[in-house]
C-alpha atoms as a PDB file:
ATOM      1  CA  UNK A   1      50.321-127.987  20.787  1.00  0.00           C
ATOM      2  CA  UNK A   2      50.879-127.626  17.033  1.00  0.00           C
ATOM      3  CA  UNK A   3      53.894-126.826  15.254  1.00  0.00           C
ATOM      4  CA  UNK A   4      53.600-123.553  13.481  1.00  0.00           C
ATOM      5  CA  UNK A   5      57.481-122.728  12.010  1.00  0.00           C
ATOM      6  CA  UNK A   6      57.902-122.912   8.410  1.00  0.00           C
ATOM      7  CA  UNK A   7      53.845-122.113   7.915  1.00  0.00           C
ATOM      8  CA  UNK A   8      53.136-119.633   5.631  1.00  0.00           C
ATOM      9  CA  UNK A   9      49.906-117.863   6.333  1.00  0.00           C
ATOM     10  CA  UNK A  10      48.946-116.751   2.821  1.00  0.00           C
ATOM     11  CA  UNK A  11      45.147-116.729   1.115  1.00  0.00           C
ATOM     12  CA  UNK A  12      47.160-116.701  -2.412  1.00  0.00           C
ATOM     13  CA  UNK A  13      48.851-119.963  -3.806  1.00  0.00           C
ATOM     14  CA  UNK A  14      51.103-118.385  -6.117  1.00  0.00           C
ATOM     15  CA  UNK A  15      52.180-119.195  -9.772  1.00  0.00           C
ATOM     16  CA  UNK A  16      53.955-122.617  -9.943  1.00  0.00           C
ATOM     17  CA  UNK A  17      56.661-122.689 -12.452  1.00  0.00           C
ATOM     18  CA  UNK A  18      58.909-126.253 -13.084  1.00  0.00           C
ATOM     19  CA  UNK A  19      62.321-124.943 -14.276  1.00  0.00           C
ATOM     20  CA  UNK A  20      65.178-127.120 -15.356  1.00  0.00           C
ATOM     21  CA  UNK A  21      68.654-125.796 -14.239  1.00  0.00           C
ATOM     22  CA  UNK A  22      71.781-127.455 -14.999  1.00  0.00           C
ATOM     23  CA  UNK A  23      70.231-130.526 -15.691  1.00  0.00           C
ATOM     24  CA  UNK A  24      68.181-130.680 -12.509  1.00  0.00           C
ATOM     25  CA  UNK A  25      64.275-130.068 -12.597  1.00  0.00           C
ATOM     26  CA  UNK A  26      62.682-127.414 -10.071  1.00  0.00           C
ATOM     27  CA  UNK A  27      59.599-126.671  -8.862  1.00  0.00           C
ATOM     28  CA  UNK A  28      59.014-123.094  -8.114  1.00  0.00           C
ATOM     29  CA  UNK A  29      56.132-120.804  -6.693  1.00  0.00           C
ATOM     30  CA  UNK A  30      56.016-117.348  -6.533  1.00  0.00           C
ATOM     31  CA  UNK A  31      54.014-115.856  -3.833  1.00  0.00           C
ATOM     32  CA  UNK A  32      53.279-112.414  -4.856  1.00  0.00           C
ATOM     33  CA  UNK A  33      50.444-112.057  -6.859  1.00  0.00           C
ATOM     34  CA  UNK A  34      52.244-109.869  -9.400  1.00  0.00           C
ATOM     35  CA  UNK A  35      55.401-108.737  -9.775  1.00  0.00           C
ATOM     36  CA  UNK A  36      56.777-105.975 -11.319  1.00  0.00           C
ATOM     37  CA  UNK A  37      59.882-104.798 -12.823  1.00  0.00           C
ATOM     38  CA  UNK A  38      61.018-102.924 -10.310  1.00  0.00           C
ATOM     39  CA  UNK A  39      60.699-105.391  -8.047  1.00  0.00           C
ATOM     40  CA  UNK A  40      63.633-105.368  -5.559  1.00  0.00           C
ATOM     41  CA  UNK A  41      62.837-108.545  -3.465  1.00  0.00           C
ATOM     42  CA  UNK A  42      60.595-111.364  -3.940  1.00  0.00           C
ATOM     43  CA  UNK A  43      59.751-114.210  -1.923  1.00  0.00           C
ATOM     44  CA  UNK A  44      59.366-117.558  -3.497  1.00  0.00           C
ATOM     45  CA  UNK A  45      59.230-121.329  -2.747  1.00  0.00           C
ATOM     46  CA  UNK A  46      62.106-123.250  -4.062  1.00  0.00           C
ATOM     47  CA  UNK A  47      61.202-126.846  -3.816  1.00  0.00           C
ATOM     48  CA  UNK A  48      58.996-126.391  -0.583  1.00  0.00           C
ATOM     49  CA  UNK A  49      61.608-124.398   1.001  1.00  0.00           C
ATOM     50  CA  UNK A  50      61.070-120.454   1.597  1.00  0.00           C
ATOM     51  CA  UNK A  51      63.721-118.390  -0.081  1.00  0.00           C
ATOM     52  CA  UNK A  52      64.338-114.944  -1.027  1.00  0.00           C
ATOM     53  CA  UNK A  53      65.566-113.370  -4.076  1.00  0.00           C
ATOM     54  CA  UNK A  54      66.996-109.826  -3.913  1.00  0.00           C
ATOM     55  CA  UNK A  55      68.080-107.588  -7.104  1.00  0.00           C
ATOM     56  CA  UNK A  56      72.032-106.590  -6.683  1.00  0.00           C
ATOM     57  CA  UNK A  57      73.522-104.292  -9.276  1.00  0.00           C
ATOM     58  CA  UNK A  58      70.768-105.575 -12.196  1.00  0.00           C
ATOM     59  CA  UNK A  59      71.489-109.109 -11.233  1.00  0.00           C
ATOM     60  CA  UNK A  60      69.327-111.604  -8.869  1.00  0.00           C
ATOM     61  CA  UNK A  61      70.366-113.824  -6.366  1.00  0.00           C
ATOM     62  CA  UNK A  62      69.377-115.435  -3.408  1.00  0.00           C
ATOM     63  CA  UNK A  63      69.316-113.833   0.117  1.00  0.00           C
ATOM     64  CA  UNK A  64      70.876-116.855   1.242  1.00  0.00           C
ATOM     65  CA  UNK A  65      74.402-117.294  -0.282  1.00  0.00           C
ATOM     66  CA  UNK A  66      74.597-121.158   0.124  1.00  0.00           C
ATOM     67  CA  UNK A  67      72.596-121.420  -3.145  1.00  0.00           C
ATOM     68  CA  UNK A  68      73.798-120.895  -7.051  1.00  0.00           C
ATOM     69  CA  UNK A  69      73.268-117.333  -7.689  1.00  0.00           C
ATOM     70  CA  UNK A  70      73.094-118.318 -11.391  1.00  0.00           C
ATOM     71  CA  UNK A  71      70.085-120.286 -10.418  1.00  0.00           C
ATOM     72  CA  UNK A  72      68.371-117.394  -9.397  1.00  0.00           C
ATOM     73  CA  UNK A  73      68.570-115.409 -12.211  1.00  0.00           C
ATOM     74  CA  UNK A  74      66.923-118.380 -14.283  1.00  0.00           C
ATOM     75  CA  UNK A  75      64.190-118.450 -12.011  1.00  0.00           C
ATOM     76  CA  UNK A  76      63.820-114.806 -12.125  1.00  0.00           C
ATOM     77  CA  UNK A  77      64.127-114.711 -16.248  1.00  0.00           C
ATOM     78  CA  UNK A  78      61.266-117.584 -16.204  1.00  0.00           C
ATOM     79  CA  UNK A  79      58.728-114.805 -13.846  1.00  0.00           C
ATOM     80  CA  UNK A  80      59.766-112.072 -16.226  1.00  0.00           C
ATOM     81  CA  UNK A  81      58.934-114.248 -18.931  1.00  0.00           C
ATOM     82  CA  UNK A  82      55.888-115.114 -17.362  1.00  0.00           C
ATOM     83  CA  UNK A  83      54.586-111.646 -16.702  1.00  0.00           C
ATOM     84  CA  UNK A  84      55.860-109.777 -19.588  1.00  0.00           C
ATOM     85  CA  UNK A  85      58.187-107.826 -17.560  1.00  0.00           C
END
């Protein structure tokens, strides 16, 4: 039987971006096709791994708290760069 957890069944490969954050480099890809800026949550792929980034109070952060929540905001001002938003 195959192993389906941590598949993502999408048809759209998303926007790569390559970030660098406190002297680290990421690789990050959006998976909606396009965001706007009243976007509340958006899902995106943080190295491979599937995380969430939700809009509290005009800032970002990540659903999961284990992560920097500064971190999130870059990769948030790096879409809205992107798209103009």
């Amino acid at each position: 039987m195959e192993e389906t957890i941590g598949q993502l069944d999408t048809s759209y490969k998303g926007q790569i971006f390559r970030i660098t954050f406190k002297e680290k480099d990421f690789q990050v890809q959006l998976l909606k096709k396009s965001p706007t800026k009243d976007e509340t949550a958006l899902e995106v792929l943080l190295d491979g791994g599937l995380q969430t980034l939700v809009k509290k109070k005009e800032r970002w952060s990540f659903l999961q708290n284990d992560l920097d929540q500064d971190l999130a905001n870059h990769i948030w001002r790096a879409i809205s760069l992107r798209y103009r938003l």
